[in-house]
N, C-alpha and C. Protein backbone atom coordinates (compact mmCIF):
# COMPACT_ATOMS: atom_id res chain seq x y z
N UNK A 1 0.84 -1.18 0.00
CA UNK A 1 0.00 0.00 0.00
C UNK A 1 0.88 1.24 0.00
N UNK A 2 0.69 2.56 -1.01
CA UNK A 2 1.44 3.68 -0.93
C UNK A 2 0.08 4.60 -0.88
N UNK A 3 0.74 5.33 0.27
CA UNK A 3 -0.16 6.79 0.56
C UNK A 3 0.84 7.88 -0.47
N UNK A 4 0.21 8.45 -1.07
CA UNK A 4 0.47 9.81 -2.03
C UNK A 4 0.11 11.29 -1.67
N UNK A 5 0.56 12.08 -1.46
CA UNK A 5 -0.18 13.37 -1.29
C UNK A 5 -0.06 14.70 -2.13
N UNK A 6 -0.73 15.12 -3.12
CA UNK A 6 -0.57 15.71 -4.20
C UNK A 6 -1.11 17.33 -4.00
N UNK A 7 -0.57 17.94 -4.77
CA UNK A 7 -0.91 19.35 -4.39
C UNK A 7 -2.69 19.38 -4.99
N UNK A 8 -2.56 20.86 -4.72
CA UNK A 8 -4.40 20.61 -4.27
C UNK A 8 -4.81 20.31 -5.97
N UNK A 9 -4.54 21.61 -6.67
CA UNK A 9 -4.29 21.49 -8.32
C UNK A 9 -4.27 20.07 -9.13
N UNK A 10 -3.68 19.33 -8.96
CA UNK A 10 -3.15 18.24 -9.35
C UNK A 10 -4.35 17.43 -8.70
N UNK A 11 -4.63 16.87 -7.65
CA UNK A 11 -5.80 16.74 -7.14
C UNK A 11 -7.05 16.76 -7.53
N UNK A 12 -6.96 18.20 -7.72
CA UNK A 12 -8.45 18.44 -8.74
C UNK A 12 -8.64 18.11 -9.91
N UNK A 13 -7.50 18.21 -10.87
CA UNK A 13 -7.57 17.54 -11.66
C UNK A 13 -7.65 16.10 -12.09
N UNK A 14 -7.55 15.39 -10.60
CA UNK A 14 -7.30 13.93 -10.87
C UNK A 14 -8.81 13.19 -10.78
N UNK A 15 -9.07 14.37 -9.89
CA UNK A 15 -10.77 14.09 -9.15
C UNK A 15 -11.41 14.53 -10.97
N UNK A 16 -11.59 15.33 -11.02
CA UNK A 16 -12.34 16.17 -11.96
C UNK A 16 -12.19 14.28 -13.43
N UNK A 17 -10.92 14.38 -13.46
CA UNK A 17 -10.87 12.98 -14.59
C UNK A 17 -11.18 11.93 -14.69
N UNK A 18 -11.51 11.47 -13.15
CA UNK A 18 -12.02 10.51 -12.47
C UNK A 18 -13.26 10.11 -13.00
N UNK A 19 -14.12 11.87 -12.57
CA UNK A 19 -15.73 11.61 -12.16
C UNK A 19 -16.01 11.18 -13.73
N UNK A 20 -15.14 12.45 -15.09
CA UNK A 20 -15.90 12.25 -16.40
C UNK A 20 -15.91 10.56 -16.66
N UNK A 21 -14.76 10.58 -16.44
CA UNK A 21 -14.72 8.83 -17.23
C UNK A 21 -15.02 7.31 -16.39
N UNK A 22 -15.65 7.96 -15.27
CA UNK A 22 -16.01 7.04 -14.43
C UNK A 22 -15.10 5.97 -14.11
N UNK A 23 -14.01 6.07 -13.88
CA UNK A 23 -12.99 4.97 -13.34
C UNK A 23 -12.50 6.08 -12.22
N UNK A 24 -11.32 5.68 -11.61
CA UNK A 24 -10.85 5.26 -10.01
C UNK A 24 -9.80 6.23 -10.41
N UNK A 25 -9.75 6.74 -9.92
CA UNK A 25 -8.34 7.43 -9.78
C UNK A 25 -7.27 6.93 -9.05
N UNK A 26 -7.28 5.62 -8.81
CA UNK A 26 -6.07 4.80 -8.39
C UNK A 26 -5.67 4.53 -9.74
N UNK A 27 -7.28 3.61 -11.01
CA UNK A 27 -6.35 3.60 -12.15
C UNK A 27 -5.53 4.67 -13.00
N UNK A 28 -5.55 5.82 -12.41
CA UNK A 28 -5.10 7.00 -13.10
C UNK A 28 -3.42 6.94 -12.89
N UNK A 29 -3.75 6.74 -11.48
CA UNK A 29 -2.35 7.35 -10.86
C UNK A 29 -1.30 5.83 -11.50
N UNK A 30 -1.99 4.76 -11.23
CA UNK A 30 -1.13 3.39 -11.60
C UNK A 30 -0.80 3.51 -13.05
N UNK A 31 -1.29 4.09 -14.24
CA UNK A 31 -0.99 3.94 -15.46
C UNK A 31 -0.33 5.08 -15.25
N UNK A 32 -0.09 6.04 -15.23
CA UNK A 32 0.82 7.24 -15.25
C UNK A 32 1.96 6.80 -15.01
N UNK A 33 2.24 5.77 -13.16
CA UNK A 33 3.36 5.57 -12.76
C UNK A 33 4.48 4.62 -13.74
N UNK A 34 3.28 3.51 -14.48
CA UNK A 34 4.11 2.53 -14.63
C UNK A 34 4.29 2.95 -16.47
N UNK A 35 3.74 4.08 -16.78
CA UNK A 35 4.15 4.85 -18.04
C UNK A 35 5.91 5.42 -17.75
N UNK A 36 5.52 6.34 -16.40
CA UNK A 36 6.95 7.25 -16.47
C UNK A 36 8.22 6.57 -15.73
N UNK A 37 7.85 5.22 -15.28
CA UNK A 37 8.59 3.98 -14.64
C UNK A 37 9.14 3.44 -15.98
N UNK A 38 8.59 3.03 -17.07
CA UNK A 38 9.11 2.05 -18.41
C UNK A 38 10.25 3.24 -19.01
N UNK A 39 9.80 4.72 -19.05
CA UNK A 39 10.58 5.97 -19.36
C UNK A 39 11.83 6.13 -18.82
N UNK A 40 11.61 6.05 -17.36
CA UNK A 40 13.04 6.30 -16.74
C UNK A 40 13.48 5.25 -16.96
N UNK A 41 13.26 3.48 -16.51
CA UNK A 41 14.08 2.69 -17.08
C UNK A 41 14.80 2.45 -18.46
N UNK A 42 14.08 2.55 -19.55
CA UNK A 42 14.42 2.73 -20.52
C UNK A 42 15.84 3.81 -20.87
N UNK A 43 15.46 5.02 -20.34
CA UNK A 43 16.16 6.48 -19.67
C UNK A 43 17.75 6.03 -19.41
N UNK A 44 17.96 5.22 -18.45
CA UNK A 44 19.20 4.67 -17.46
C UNK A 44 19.37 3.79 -18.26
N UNK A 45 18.87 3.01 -19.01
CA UNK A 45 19.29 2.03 -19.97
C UNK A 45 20.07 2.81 -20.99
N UNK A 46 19.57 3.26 -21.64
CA UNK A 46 20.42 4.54 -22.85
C UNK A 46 21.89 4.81 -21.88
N UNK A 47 21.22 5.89 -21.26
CA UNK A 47 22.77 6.41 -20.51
C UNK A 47 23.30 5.18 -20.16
N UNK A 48 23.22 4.49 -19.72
CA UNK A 48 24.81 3.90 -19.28
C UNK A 48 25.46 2.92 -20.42
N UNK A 49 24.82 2.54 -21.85
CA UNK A 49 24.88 2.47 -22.78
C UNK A 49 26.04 3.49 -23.17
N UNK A 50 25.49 4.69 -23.19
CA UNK A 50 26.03 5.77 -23.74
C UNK A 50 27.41 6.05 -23.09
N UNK A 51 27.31 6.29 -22.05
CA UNK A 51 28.21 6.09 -20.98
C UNK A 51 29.66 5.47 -20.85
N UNK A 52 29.17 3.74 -21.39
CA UNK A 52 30.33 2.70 -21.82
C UNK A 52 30.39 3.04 -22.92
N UNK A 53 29.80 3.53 -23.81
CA UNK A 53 30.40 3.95 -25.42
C UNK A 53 31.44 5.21 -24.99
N UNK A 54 31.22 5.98 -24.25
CA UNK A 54 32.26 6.64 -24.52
C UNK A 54 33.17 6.29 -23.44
N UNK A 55 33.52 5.67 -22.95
CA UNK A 55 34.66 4.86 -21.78
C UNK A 55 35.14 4.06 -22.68
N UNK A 56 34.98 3.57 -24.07
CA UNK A 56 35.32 2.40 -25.02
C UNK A 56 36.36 3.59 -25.67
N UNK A 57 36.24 4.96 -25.92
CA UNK A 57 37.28 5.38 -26.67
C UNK A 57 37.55 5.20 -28.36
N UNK A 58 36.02 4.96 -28.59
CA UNK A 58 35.49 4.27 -29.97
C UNK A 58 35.30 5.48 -30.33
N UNK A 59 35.41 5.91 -32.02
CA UNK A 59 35.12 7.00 -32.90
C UNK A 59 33.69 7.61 -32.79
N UNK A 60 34.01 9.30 -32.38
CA UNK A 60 32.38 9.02 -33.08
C UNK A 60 31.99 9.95 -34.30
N UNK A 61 30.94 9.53 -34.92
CA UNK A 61 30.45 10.86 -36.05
C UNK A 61 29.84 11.58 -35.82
N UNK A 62 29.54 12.60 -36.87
CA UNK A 62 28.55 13.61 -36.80
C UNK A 62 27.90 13.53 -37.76
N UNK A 63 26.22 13.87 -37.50
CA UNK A 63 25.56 13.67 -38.51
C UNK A 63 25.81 14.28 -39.96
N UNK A 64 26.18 15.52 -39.90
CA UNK A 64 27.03 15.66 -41.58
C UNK A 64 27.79 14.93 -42.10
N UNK A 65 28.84 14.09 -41.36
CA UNK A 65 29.93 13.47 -41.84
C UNK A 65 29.59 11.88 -41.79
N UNK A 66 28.36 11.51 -41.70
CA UNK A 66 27.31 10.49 -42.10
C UNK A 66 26.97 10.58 -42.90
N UNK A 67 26.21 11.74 -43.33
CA UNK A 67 25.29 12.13 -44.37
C UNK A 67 26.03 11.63 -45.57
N UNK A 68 27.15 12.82 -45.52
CA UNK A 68 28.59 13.03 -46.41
C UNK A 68 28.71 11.54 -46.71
N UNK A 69 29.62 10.84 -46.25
CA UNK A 69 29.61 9.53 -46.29
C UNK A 69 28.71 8.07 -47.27
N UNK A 70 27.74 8.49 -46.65
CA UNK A 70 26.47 7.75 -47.27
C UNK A 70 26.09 8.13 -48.35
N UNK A 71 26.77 9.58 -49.38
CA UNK A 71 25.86 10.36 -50.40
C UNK A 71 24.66 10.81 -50.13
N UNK A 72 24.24 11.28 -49.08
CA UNK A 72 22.80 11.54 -48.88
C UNK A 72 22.84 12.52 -48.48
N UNK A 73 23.45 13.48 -48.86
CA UNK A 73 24.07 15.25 -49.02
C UNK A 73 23.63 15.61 -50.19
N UNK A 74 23.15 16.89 -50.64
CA UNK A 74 22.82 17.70 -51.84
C UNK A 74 24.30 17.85 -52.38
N UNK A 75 25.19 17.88 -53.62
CA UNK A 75 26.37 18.52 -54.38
C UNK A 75 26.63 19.84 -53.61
N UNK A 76 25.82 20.43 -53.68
CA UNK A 76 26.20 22.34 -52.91
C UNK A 76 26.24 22.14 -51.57
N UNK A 77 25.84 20.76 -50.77
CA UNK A 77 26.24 21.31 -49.53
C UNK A 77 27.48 20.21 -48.97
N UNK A 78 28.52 20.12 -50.00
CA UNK A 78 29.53 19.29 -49.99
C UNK A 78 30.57 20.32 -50.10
């Protein structure tokens, strides 16, 4: 069980979303959490990804010098 305590604003709005769509505002708060829960994990997944890529000391590009590369540059902006 988690007790929550939300400013009044936020509140009202949760109440107010509740009453239109006739569900619970527990299901409100539970899909929100486990939305911005998959986000941040996902989040910390990247970074420390990112993280060991650059602790590897591996090259990196830039998207022009991709572009460049690949031919997928206009002639004039070469």
């Amino acid at each position: 069980m988690l007790a929550v305590r939300l400013p009044k604003g936020l509140e009202d709005r949760l109440n107010s979303l509740a009453l239109r769509t006739h569900r619970s505002k527990s299901f409100y708060v539970k899909e929100a959490l486990e939305k911005y829960l998959e986000d941040e994990e996902e989040y910390q997944i990247a970074l420390e990804a990112y993280e060991d890529y650059l602790k590897s000391g591996k090259k990196t590009y830039g998207f022009e010098e991709v572009m460049r590369e690949n031919g997928l540059t206009d002639d004039k902006d070469r």
